[in-house]
C-alpha atoms as a PDB file:
ATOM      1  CA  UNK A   1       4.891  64.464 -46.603  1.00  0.00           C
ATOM      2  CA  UNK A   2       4.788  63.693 -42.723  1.00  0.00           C
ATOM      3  CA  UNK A   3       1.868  61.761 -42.863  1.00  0.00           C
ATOM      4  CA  UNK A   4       2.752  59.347 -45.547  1.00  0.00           C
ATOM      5  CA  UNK A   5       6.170  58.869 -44.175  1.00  0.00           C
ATOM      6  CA  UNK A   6       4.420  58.487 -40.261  1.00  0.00           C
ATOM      7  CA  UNK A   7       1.627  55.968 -41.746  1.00  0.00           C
ATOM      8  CA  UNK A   8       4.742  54.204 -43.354  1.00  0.00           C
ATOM      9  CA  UNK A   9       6.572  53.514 -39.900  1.00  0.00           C
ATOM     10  CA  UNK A  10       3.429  52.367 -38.376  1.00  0.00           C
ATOM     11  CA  UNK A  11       3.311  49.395 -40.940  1.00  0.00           C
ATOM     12  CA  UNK A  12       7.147  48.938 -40.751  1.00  0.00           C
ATOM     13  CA  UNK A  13       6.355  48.877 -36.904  1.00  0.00           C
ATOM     14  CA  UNK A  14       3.763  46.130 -37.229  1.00  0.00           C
ATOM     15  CA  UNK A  15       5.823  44.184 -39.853  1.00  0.00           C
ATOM     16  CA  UNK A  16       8.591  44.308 -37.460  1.00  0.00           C
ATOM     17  CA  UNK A  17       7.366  43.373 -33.697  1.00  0.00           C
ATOM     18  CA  UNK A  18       8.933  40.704 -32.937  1.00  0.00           C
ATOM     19  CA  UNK A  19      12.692  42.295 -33.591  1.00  0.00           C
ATOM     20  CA  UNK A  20      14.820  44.411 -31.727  1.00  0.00           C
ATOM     21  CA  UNK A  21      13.533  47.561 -33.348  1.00  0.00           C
ATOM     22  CA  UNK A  22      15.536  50.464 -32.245  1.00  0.00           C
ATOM     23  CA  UNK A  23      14.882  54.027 -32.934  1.00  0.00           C
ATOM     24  CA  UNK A  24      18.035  54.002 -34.879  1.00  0.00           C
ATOM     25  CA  UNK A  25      17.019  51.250 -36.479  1.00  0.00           C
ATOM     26  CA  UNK A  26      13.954  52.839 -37.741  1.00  0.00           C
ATOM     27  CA  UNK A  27      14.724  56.395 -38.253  1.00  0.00           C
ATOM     28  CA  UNK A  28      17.513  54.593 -40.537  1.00  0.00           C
ATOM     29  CA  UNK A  29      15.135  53.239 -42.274  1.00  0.00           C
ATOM     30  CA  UNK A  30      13.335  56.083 -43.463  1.00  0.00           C
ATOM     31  CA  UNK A  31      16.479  58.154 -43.812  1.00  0.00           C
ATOM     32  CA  UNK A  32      16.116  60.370 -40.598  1.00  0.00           C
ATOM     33  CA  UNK A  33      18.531  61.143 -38.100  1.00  0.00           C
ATOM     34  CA  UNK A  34      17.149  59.257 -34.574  1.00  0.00           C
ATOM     35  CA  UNK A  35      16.108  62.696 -32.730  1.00  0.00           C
ATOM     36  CA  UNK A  36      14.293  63.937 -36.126  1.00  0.00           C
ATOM     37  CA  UNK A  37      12.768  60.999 -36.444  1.00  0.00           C
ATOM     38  CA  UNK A  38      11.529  60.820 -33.229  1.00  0.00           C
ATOM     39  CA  UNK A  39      10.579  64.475 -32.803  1.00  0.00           C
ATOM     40  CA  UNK A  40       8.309  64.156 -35.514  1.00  0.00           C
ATOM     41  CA  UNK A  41       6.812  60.704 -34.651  1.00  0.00           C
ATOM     42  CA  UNK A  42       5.485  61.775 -31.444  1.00  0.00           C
ATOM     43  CA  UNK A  43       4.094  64.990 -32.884  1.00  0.00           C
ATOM     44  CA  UNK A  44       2.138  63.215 -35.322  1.00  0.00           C
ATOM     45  CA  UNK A  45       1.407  59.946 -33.762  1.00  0.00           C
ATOM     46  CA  UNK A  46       0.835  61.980 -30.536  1.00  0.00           C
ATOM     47  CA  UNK A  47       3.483  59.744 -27.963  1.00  0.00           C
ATOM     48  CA  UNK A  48       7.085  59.376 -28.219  1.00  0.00           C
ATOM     49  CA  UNK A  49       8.425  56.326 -30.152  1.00  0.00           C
ATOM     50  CA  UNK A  50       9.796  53.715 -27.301  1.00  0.00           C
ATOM     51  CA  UNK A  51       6.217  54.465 -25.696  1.00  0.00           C
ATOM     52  CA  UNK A  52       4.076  53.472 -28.598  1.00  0.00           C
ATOM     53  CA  UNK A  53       6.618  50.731 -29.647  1.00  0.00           C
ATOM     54  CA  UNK A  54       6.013  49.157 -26.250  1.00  0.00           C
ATOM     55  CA  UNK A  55       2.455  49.395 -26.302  1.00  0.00           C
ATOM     56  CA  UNK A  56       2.105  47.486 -29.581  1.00  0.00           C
ATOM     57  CA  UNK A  57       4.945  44.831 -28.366  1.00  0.00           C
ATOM     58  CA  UNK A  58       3.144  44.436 -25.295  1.00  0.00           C
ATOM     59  CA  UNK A  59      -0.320  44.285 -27.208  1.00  0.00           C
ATOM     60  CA  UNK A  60       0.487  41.847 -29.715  1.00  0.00           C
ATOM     61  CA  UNK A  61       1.799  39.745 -27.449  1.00  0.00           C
ATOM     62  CA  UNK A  62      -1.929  39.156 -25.536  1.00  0.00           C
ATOM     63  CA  UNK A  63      -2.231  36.229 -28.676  1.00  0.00           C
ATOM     64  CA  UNK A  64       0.210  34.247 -27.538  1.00  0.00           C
ATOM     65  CA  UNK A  65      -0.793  34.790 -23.799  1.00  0.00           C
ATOM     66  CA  UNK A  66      -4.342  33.965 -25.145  1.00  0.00           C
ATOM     67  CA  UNK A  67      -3.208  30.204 -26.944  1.00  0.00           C
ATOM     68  CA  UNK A  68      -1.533  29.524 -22.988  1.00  0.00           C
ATOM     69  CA  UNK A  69       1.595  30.157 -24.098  1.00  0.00           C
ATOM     70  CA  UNK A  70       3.651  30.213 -21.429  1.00  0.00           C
ATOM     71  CA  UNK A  71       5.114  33.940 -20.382  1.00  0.00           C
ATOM     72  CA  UNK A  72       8.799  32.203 -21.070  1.00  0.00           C
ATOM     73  CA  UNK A  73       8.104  31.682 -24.408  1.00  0.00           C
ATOM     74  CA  UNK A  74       6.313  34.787 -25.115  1.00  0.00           C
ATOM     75  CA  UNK A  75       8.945  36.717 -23.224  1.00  0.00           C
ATOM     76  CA  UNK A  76      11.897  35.540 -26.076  1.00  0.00           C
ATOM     77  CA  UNK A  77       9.611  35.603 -28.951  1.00  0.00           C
ATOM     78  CA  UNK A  78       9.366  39.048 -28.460  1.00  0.00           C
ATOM     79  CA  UNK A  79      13.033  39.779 -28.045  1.00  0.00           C
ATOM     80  CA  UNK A  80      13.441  39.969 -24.383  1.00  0.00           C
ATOM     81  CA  UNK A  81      16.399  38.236 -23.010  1.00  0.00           C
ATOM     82  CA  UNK A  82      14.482  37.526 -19.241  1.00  0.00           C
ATOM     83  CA  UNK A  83      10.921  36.777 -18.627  1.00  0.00           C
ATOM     84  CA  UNK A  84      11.214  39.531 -15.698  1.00  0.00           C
ATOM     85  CA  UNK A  85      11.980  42.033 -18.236  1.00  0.00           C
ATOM     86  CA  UNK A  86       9.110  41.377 -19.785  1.00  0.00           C
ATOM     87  CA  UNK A  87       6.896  40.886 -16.868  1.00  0.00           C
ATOM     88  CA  UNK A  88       7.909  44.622 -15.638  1.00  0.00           C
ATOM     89  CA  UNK A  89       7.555  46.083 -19.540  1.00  0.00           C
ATOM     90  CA  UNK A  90       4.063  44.050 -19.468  1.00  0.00           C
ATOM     91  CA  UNK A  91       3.184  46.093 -15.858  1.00  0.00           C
ATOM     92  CA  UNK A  92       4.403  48.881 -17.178  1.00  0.00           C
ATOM     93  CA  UNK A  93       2.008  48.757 -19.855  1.00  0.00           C
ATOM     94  CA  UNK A  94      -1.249  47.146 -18.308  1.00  0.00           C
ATOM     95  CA  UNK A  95      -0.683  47.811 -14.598  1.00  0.00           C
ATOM     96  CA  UNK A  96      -1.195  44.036 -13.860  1.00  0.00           C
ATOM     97  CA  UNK A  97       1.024  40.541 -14.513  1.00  0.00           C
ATOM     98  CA  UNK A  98       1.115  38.616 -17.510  1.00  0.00           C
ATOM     99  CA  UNK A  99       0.555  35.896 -14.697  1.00  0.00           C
ATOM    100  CA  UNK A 100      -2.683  37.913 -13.513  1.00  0.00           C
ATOM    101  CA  UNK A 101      -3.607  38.338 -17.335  1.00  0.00           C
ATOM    102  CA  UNK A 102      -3.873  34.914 -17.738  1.00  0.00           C
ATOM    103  CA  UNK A 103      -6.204  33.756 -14.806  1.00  0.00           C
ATOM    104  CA  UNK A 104      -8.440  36.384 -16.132  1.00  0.00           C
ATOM    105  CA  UNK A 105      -8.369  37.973 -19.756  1.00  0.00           C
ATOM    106  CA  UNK A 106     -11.166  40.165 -19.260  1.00  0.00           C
ATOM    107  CA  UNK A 107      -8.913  42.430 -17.134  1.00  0.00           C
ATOM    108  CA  UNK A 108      -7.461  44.209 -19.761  1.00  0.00           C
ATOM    109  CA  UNK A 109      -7.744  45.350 -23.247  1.00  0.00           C
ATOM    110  CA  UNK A 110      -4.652  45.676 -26.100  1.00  0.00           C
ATOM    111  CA  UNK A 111      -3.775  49.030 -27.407  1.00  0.00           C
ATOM    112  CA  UNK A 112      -4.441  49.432 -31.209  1.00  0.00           C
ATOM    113  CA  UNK A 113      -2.234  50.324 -34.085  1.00  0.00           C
ATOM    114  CA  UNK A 114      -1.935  54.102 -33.814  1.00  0.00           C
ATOM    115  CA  UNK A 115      -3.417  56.975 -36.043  1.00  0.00           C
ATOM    116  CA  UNK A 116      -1.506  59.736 -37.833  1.00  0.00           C
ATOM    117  CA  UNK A 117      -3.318  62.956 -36.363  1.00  0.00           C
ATOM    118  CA  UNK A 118      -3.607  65.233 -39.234  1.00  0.00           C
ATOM    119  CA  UNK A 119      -3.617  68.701 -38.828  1.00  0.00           C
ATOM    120  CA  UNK A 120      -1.848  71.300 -40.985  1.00  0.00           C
ATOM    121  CA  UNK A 121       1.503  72.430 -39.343  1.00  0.00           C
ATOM    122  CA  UNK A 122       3.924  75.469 -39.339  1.00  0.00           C
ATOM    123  CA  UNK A 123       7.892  74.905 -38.850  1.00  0.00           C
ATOM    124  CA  UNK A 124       8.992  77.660 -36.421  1.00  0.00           C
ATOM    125  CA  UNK A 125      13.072  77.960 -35.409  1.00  0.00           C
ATOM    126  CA  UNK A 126      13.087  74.630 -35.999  1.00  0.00           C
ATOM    127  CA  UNK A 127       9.895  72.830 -34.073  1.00  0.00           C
ATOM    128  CA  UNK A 128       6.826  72.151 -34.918  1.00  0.00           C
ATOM    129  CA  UNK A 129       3.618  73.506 -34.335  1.00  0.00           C
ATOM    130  CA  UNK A 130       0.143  73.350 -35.348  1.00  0.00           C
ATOM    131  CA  UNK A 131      -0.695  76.423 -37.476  1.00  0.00           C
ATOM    132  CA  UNK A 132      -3.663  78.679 -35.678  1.00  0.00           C
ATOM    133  CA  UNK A 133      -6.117  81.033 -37.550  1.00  0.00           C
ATOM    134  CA  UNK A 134      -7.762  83.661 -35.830  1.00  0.00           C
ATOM    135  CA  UNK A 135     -11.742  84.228 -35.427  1.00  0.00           C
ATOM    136  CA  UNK A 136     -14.091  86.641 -33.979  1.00  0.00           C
ATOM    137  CA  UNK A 137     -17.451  85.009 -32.900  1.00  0.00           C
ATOM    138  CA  UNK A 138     -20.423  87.001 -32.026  1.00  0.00           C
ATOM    139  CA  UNK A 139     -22.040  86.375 -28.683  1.00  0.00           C
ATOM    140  CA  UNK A 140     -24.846  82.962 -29.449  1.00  0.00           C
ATOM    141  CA  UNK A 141     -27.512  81.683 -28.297  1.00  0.00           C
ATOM    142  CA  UNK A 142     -27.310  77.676 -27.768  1.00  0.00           C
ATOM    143  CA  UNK A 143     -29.712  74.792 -26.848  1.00  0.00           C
ATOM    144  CA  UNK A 144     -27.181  72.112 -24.827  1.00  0.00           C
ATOM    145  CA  UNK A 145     -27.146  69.356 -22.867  1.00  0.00           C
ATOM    146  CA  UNK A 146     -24.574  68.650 -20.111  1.00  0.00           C
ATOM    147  CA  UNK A 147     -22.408  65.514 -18.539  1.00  0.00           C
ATOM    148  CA  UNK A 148     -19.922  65.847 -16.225  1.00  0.00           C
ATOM    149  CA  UNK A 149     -17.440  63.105 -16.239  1.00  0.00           C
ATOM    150  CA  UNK A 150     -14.080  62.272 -14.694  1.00  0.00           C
ATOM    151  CA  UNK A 151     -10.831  61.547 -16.794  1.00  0.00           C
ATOM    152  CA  UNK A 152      -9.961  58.532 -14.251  1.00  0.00           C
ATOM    153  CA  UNK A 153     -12.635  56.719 -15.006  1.00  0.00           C
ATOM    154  CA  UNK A 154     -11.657  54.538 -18.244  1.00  0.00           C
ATOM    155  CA  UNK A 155     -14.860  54.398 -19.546  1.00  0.00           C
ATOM    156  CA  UNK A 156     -14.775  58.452 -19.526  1.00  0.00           C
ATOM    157  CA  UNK A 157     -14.768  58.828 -23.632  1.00  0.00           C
ATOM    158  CA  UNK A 158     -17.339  56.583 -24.059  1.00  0.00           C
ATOM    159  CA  UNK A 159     -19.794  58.423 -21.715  1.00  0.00           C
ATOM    160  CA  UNK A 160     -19.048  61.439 -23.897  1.00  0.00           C
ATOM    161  CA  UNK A 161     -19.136  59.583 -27.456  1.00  0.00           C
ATOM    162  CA  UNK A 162     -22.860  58.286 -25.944  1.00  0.00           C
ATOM    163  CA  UNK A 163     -23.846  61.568 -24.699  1.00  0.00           C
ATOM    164  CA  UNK A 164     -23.201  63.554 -27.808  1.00  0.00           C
ATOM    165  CA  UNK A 165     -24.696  61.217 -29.956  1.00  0.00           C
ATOM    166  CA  UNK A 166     -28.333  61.127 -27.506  1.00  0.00           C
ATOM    167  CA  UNK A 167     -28.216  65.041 -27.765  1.00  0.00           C
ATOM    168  CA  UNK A 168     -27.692  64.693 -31.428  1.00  0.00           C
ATOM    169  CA  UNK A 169     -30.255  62.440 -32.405  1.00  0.00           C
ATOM    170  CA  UNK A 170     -33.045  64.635 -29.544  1.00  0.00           C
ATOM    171  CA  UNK A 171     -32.411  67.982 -31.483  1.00  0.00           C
ATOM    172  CA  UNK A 172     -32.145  66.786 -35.199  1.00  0.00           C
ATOM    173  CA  UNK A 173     -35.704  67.382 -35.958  1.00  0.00           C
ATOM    174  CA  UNK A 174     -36.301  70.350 -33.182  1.00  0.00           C
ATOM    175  CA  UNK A 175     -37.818  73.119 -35.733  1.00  0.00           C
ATOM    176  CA  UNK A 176     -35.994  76.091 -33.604  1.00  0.00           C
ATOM    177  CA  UNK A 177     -32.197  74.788 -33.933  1.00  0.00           C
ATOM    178  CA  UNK A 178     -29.791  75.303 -36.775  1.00  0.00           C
ATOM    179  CA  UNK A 179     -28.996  72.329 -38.039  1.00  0.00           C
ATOM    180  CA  UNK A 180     -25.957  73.523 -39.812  1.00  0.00           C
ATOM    181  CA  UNK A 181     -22.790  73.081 -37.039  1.00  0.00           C
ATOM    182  CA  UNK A 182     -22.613  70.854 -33.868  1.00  0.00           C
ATOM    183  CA  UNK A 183     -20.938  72.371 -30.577  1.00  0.00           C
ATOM    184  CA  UNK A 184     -18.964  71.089 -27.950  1.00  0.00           C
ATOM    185  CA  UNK A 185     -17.568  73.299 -24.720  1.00  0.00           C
ATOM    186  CA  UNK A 186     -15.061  71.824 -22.505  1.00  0.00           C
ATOM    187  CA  UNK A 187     -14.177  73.125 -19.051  1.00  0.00           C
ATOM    188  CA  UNK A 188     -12.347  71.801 -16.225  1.00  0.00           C
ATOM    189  CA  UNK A 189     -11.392  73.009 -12.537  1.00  0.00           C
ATOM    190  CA  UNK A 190      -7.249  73.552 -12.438  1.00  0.00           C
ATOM    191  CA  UNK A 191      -5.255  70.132 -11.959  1.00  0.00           C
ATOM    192  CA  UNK A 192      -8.401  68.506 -11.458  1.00  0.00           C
ATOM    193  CA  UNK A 193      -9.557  65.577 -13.437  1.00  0.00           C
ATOM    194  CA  UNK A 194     -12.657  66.339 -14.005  1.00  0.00           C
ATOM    195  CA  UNK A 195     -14.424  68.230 -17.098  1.00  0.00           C
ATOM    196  CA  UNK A 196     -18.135  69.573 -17.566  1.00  0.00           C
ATOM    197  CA  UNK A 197     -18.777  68.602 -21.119  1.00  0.00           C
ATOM    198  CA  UNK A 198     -21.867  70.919 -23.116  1.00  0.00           C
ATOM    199  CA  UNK A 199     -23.244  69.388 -26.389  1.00  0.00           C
ATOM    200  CA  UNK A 200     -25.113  72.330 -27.858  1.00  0.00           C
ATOM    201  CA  UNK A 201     -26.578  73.920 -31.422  1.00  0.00           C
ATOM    202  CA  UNK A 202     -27.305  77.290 -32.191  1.00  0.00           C
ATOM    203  CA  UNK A 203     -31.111  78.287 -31.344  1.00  0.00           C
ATOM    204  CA  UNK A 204     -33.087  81.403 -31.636  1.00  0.00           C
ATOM    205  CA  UNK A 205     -35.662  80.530 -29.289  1.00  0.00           C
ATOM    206  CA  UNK A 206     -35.310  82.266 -25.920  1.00  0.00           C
ATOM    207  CA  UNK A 207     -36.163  81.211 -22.302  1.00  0.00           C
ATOM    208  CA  UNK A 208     -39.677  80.320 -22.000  1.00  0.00           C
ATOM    209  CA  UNK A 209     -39.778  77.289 -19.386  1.00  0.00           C
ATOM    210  CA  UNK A 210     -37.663  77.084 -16.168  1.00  0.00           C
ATOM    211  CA  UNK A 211     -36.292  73.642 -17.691  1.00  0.00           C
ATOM    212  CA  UNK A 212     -35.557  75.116 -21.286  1.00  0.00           C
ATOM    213  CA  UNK A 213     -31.706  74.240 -21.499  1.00  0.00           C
ATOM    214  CA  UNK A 214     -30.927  77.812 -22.820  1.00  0.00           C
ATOM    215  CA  UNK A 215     -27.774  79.630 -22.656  1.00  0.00           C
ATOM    216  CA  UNK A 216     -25.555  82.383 -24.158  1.00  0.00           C
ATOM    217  CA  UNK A 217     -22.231  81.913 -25.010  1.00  0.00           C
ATOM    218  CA  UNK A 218     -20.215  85.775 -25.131  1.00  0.00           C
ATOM    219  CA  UNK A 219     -17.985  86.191 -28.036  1.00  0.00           C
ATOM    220  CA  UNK A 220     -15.099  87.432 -28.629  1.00  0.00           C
ATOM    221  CA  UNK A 221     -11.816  86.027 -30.324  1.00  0.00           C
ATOM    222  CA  UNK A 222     -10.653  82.924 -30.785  1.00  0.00           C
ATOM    223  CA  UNK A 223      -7.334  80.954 -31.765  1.00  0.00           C
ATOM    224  CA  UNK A 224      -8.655  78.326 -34.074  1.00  0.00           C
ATOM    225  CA  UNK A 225      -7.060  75.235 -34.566  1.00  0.00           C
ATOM    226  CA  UNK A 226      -8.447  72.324 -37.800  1.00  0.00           C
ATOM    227  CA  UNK A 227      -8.429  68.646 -36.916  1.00  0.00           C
ATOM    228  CA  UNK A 228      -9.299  65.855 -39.371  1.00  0.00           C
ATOM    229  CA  UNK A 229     -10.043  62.925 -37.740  1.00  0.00           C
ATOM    230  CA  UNK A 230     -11.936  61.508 -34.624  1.00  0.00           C
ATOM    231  CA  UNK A 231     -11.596  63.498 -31.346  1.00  0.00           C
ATOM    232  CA  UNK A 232     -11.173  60.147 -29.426  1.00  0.00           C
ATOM    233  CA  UNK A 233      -7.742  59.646 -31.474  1.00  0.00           C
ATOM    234  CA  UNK A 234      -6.397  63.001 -30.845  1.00  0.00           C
ATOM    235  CA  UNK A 235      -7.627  63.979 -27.732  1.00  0.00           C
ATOM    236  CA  UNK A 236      -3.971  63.808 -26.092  1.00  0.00           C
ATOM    237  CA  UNK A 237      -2.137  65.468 -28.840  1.00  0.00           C
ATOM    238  CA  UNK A 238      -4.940  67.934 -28.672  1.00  0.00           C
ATOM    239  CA  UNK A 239      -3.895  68.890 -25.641  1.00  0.00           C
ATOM    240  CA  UNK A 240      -0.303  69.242 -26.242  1.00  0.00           C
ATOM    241  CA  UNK A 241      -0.706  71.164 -29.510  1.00  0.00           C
ATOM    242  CA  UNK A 242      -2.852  73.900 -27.689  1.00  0.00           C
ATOM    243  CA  UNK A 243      -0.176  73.983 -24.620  1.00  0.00           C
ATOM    244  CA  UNK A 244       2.622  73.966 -26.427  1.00  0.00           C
ATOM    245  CA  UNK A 245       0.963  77.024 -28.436  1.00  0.00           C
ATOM    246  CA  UNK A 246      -0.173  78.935 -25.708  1.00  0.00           C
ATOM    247  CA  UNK A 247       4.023  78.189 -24.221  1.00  0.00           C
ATOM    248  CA  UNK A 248       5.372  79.810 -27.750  1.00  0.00           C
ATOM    249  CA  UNK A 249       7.386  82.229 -26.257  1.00  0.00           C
ATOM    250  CA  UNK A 250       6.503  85.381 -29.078  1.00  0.00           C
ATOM    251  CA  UNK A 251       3.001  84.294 -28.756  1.00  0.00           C
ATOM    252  CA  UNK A 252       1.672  87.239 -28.728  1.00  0.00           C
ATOM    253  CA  UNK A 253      -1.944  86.608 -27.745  1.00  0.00           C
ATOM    254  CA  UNK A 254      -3.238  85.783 -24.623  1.00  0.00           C
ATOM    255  CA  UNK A 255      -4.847  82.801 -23.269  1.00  0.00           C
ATOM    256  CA  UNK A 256      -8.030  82.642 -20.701  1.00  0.00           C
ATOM    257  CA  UNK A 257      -8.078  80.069 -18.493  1.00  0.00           C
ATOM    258  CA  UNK A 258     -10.174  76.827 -18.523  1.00  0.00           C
ATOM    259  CA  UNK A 259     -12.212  76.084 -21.553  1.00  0.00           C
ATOM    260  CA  UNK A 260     -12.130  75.540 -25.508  1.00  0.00           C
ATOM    261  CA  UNK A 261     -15.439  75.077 -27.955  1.00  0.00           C
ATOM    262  CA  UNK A 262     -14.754  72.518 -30.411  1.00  0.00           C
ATOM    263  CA  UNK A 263     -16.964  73.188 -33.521  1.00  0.00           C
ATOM    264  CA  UNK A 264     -18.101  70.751 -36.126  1.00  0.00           C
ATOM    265  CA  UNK A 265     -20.117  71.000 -39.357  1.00  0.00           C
ATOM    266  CA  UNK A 266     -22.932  68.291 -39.094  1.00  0.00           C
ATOM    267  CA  UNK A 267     -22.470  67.278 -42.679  1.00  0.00           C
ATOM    268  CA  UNK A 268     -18.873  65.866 -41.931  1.00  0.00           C
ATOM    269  CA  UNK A 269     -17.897  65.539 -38.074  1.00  0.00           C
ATOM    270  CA  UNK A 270     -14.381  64.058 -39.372  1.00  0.00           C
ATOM    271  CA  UNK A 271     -13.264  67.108 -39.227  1.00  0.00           C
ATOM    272  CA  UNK A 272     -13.360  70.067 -37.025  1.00  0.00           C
ATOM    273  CA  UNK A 273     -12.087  73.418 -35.296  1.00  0.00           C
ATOM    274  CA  UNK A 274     -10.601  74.079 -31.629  1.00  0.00           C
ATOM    275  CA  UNK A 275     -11.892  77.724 -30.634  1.00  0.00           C
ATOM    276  CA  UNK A 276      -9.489  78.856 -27.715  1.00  0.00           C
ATOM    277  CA  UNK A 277     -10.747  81.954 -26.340  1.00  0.00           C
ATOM    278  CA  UNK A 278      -8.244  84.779 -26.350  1.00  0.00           C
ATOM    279  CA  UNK A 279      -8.519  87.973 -24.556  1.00  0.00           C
ATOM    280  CA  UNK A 280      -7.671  89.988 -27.166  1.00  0.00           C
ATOM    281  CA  UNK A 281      -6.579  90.125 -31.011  1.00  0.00           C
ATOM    282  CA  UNK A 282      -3.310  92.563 -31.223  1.00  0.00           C
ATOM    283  CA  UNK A 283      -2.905  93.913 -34.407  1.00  0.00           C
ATOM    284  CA  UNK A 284       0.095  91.860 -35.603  1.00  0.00           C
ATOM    285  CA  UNK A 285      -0.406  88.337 -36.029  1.00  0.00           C
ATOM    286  CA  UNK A 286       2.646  86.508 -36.596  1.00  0.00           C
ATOM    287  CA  UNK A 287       3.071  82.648 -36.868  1.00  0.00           C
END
C-alpha cells in the first residue's frame, strides 16, 4: 500500500513543480494528516519531504538556466517571490550560484526523480521499521578483491559500482568459486569517512600462493535485512534503517561494531540481504 501511494506523490510532485506545493497541500491530497504523510515519505523515499521537494525544484529548474533564462525569471516561475530566495535555496542545494552555474554548466549535475525503496516493514508503537530475520552463518572461505574509497569524494559509488563489476566479470569462469551468491563486506573506522569495500565469492580452494586473495570470514549470527532494488538508491536509507534498528529500545540483540556483508544471489542482484553481525541470538525474538 505504501509504495503505490509513495510512487503516486512522486508523479503528483513532478506534475506539480512549479506551484507552491506544501506538505499540507500534498498530504491533503492523498488523504494523510501532514506529519503521517511526511513520516512515511521520508521512510520510503529515504529524505524528508521539503528536502526532496527542493531538490527536484531546484533540479528542474537547470532547463531554464540552460535556454539563458535569466535567474529573475526562473526565480518566479518557480514560485519564489525574490531572486535571493532562490539564489540561497539554489546554494543550498548545489553549493554554488545560479550565477556561477551559468558561466559553467559542467559544475554541477541535477538530482533525479526519487525511488520508492522497497523493503518489507513492521509497524511497532506506532513507527516504522524494517522487519529483520535472523541467520546463523557458518564460518566461509572467500576469494575477494578490495578498494578502499572515501565517502567525500563524489565519484565514491562509482568506484565501487566499477570495482564490483571488474571482480565479477575476473571470477565468473574461475573453476574453484561458487557461482551461486555474490558478497560484499563493508567496514569503516568510527566517524571516519572512509570504508574498505571486499567483493568476494565463496571458494574452497585454500592458500597456495603468497598473492592468492584468500580469506575466512567467522560466523556466527546475523540480523538480516531484504532490499529490492539497487544499492546506489538506498544506500542512505540503508543506513538509517539499520541505526534506527540497532536504537529500538527492546532490541534485544546486540550489535558489533563496524561492518555489515551484503549478500546477493547472482541470478538477480535487484535484490538482496544486509547481514549485521550480532553477538549473540537470545532465545526470544520479538519484533
Amino acid at each position: 500500500m505504501y509504495e503505490e501511494m509513495m510512487e503516486a506523490s512522486l508523479d503528483y510532485i513532478e506534475e506539480n513543480l512549479f506551484d507552491n506545493l506544501s506538505l499540507k497541500r500534498i498530504s491533503d491530497h492523498f488523504n494523510m494528516s501532514s506529519f503521517h504523510f511526511s513520516r512515511i515519505f521520508s521512510f520510503m523515499i529515504g529524505e524528508p519531504y521539503r528536502q526532496y521537494l527542493l531538490k527536484r525544484k531546484m533540479s528542474h529548474s537547470l532547463v531554464m538556466l540552460n535556454d539563458n533564462a535569466s535567474i529573475i525569471d526562473t526565480a518566479y516561475s518557480y514560485g519564489f517571490t525574490y531572486p535571493e530566495s532562490y539564489t540561497r535555496a539554489f546554494k543550498q542545494v548545489f553549493g554554488i550560484s545560479p550565477k556561477k552555474y551559468q558561466s559553467n554548466k559542467n559544475l554541477i549535475q541535477p538530482y533525479g526523480i526519487g525511488k520508492v525503496i522497497t523493503r518489507d516493514l513492521v509497524n511497532f508503537k506506532g513507527e516504522l521499521y524494517i522487519r529483520s530475520d535472523y541467520e546463523f552463518m557458518e564460518s566461509q572461505r572467500f576469494y575477494f578483491d578490495e578498494i578502499k574509497i572515501d565517502k567525500s569524494n563524489p565519484n565514491w559509488m562509482k568506484d565501487i559500482y566499477q570495482a564490483g563489476d571488474c571482480f565479477l566479470e575476473n571470477t565468473q569462469d574461475l573453476p574453484f568459486i561458487n557461482q551461486r551468491y555474490y558478497f560484499n563486506s563493508v567496514k569503516c573506522e568510527e566517524y571516519q569517512m572512509k570504508y574498505a569495500i571486499r567483493f568476494m565469492k565463496l571458494t574452497n580452494k585454500k592458500v597456495a600462493q603468497p598473492d592468492d586473495k584468500i580469506i575466512i570470514e567467522e560466523g556466527g549470527w546475523f540480523a538480516k535485512f531484504h532490499y529490492v532494488g539497487k544499492i546506489k538508491d538506498i544506500y542512505d536509507s540503508l543506513e538509517i534503517d539499520v541505526k534506527r534498528w540497532i536504537e529500538r529500545k527492546d532490541e534485544k540483540l546486540e550489535y558489533v561494531g563496524n561492518g555489515i556483508i551484503i549478500r546477493y544471489e547472482l541470478s538477480d542482484l535487484s535484490q538482496f540481504d544486509i547481514m549485521v553481525r550480532l553477538k549473540r541470538k537470545l532465545n526470544r525474538l520479538k519484533e
